[in-house]
Protein backbone atom coordinates (compact mmCIF):
# COMPACT_ATOMS: atom_id res chain seq x y z
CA UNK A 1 -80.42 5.21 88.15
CA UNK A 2 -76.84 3.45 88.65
CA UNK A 3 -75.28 2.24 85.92
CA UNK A 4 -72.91 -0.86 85.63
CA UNK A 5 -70.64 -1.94 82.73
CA UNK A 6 -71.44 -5.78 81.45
CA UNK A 7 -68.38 -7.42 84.09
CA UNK A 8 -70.28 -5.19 86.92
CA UNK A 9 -68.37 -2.53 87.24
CA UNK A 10 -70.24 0.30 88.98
CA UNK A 11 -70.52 3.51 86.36
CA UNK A 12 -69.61 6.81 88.33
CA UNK A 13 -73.32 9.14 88.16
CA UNK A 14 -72.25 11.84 90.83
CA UNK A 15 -71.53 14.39 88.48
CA UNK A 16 -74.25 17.09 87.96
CA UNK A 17 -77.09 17.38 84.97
CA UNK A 18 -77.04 20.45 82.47
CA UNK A 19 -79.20 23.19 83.84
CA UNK A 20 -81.49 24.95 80.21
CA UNK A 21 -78.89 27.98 80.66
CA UNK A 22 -75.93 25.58 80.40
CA UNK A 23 -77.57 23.75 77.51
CA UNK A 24 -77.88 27.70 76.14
CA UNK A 25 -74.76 28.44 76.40
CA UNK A 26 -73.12 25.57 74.94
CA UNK A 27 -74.71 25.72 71.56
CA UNK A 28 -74.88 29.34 71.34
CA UNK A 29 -71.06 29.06 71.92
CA UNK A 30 -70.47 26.21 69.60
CA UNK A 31 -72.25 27.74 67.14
CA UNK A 32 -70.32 31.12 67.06
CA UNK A 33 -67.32 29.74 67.77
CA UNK A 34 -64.42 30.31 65.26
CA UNK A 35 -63.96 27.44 63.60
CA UNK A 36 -62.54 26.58 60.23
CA UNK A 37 -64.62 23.23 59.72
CA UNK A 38 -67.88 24.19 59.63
CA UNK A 39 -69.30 21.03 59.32
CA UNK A 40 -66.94 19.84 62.15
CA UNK A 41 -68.65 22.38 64.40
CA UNK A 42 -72.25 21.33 62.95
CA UNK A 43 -71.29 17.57 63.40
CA UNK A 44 -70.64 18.74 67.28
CA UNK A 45 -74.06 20.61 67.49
CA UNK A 46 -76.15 18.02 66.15
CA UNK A 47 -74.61 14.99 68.22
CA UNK A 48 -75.50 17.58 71.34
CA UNK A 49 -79.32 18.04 69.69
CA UNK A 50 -79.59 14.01 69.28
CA UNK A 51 -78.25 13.30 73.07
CA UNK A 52 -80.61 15.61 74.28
CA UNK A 53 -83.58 13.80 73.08
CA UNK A 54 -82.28 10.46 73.14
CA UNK A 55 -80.29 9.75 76.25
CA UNK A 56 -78.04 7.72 74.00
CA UNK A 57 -74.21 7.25 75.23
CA UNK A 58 -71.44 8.97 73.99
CA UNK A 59 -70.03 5.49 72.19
CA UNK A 60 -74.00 4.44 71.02
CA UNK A 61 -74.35 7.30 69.74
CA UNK A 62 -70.81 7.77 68.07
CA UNK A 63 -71.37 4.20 66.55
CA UNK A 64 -74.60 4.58 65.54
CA UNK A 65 -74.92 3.44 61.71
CA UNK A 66 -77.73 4.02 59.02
CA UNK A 67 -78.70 0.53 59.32
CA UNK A 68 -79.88 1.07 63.20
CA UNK A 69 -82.14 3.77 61.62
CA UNK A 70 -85.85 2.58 60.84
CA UNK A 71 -87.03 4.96 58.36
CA UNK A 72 -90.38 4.32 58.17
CA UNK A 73 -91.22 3.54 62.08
CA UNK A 74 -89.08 6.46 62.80
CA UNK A 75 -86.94 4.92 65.55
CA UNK A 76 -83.22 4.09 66.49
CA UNK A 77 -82.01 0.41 67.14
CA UNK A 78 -79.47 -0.10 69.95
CA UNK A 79 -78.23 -3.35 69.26
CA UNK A 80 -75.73 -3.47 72.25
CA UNK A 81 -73.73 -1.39 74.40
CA UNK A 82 -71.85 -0.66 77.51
CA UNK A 83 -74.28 -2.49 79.67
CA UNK A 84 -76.56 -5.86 79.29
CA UNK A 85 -79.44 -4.07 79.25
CA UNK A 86 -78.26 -1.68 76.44
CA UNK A 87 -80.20 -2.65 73.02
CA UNK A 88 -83.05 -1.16 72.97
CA UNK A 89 -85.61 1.00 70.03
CA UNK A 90 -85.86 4.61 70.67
CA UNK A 91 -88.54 6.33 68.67
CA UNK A 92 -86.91 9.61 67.44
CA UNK A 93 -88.46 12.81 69.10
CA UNK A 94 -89.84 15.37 66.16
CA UNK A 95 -87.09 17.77 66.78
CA UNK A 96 -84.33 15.63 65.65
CA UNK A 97 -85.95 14.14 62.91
CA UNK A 98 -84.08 16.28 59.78
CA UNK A 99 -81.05 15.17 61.91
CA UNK A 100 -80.64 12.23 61.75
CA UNK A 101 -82.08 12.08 57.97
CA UNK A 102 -79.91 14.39 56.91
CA UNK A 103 -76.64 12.73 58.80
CA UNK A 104 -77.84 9.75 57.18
CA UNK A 105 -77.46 11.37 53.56
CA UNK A 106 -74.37 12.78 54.76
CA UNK A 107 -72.14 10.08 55.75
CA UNK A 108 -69.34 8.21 53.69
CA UNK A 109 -68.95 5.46 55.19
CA UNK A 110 -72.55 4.13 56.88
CA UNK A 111 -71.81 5.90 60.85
CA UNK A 112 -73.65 9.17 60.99
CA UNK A 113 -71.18 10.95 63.14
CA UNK A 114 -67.29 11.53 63.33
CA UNK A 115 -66.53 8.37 61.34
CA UNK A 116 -67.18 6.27 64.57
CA UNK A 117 -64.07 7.76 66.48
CA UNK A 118 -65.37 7.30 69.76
CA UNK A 119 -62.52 8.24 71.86
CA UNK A 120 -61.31 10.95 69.93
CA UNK A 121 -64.65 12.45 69.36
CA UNK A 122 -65.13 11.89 72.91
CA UNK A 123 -62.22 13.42 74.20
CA UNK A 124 -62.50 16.57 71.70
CA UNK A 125 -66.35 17.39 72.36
CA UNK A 126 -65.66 17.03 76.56
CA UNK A 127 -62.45 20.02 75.95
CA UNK A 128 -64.88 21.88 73.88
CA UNK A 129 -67.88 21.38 76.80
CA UNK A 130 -65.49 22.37 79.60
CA UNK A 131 -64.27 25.49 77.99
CA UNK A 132 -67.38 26.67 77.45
CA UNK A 133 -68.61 25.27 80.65
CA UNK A 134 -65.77 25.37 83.42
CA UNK A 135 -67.23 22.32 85.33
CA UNK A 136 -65.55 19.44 85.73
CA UNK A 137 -68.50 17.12 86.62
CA UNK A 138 -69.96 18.72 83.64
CA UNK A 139 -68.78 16.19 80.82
CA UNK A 140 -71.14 14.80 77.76
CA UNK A 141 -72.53 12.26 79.56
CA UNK A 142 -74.43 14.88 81.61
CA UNK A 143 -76.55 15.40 78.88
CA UNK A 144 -78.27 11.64 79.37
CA UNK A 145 -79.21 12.61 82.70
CA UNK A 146 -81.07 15.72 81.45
CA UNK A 147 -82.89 13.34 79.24
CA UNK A 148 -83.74 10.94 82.46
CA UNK A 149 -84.55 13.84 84.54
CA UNK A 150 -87.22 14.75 81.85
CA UNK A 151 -88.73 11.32 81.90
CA UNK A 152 -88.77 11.03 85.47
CA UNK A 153 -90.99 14.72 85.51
CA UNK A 154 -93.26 12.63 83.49
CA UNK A 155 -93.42 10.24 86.39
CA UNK A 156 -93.77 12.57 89.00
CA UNK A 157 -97.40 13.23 87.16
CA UNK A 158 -98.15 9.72 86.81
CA UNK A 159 -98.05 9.77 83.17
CA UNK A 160 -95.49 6.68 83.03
CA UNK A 161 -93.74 3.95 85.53
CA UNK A 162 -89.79 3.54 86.38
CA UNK A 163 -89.55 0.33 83.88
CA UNK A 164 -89.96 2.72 80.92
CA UNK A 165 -87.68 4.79 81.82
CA UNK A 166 -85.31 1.95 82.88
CA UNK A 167 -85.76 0.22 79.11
CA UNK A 168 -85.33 3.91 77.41
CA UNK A 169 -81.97 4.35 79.35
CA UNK A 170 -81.05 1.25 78.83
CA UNK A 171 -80.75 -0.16 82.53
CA UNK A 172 -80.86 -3.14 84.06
CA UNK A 173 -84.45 -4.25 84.20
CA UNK A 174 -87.24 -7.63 84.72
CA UNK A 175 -85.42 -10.33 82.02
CA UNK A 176 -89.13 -10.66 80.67
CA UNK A 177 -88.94 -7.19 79.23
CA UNK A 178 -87.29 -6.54 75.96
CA UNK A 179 -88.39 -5.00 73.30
CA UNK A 180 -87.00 -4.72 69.69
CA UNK A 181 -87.77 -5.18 66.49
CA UNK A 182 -87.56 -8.95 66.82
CA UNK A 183 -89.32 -8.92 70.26
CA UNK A 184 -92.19 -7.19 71.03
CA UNK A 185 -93.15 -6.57 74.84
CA UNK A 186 -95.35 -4.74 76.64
CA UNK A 187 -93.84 -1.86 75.96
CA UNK A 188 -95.80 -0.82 72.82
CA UNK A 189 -94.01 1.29 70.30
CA UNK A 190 -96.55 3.95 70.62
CA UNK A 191 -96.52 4.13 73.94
CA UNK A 192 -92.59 4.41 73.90
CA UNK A 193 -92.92 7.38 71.39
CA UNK A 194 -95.63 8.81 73.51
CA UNK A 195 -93.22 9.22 75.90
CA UNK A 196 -90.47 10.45 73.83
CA UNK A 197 -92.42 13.13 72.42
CA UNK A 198 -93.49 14.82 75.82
CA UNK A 199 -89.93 15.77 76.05
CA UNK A 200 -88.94 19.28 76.07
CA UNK A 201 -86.56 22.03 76.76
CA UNK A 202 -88.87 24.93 76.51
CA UNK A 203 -86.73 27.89 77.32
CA UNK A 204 -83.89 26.59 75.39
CA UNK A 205 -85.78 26.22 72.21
CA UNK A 206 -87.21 29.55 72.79
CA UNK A 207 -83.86 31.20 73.23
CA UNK A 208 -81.99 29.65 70.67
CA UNK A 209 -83.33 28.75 67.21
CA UNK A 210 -81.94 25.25 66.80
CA UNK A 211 -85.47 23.03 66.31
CA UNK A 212 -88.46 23.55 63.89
CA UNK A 213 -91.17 23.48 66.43
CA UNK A 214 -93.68 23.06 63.98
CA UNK A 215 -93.43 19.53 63.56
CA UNK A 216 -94.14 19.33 67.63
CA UNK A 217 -97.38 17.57 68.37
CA UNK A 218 -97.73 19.96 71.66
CA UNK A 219 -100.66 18.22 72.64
CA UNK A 220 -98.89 15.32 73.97
């Protein structure tokens, strides 16, 4: 899926997705790492965990604010971004639920990570990726196209169509389809979290001990 920025400016997708060993190695290494601001190095791990699961852009994601978060329903609500097709509800996989509750709790000033620094975050957490991981078409953003790799397994076995995975990116799509809080479609909810819940990184969460897989429904 090409991306383009709102005045049509084509968004650069030839760098390379995350294999599960990368994705190993980075929060092994970020989590053993020695650094003197714990939560710092937490903050990093958990805005890693929510990408994963998400697809979410570095600067949705970094700007993300407790309002956007639908307690009950469970979902996050992109009001805009980098592209027109940007705002869309993402139901929030299992594994990241204590997350995002608990970065909710956490933050001082309504944004649930780094303050809303964007750039800075940005630019720190790609140095921290690259020494870990000496790619250079290995960057943050890689980590949305291991989530739309995962949803496009799902259509390999017929179990969804490209204009789901178009609306949970957040690509350009039919101007019919839009769904939101305020604007239902027919892209039911449940179907959406359906969806969203058939993700997974086996080995990884086997290897490293960073979800609580017993709040996976595995038989989705």
């Amino acid at each position: 899926l090409n991306e383009t920025t709102k005045d049509g400016k084509r968004i650069d997708d030839k760098k390379t997705s995350f294999t599960e060993d990368d994705i190993y190695k980075l929060i092994k290494e970020l989590k053993s790492t020695d650094e003197k601001d714990e939560d710092a190095k937490n903050e990093h791990i958990d805005f890693i965990k929510v990408a994963l699961f998400t697809g979410m852009r570095i600067g949705e994601l970094s700007l993300l604010e407790k309002v956007d978060i639908d307690i009950d329903l469970k979902t996050i609500n992109i009001k805009e971004g980098k592209t027109e097709s940007a705002a869309r509800t993402i139901p929030i996989h299992p594994y990241i639920e204590d997350i995002i509750f608990s970065r909710m709790k956490k933050s001082r000033n309504n944004i649930l990570f780094f303050e809303g620094n964007t750039d800075a975050n940005g630019k720190r957490l790609n140095r921290r990726i690259n020494k870990i991981i000496p790619d250079k078409n290995k960057t943050f953003h890689q980590l949305r196209y291991s989530f739309v790799q995962s949803l496009y397994a799902q259509m390999e076995k017929q179990l969804i169509d490209e204009t789901a995975i178009k609306y949970l990116t957040g690509h350009s799509q039919n101007k019919n389809l839009t769904f939101s809080l305020y604007n239902e479609s027919r892209l039911p909810l449940n179907l959406l979290r359906e969806i969203i819940n058939r993700i997974k990184i086996d080995e990884v969460i086997e290897r490293v001990s960073i979800f609580d897989k017993s709040k996976v429904d595995i038989s989705l």
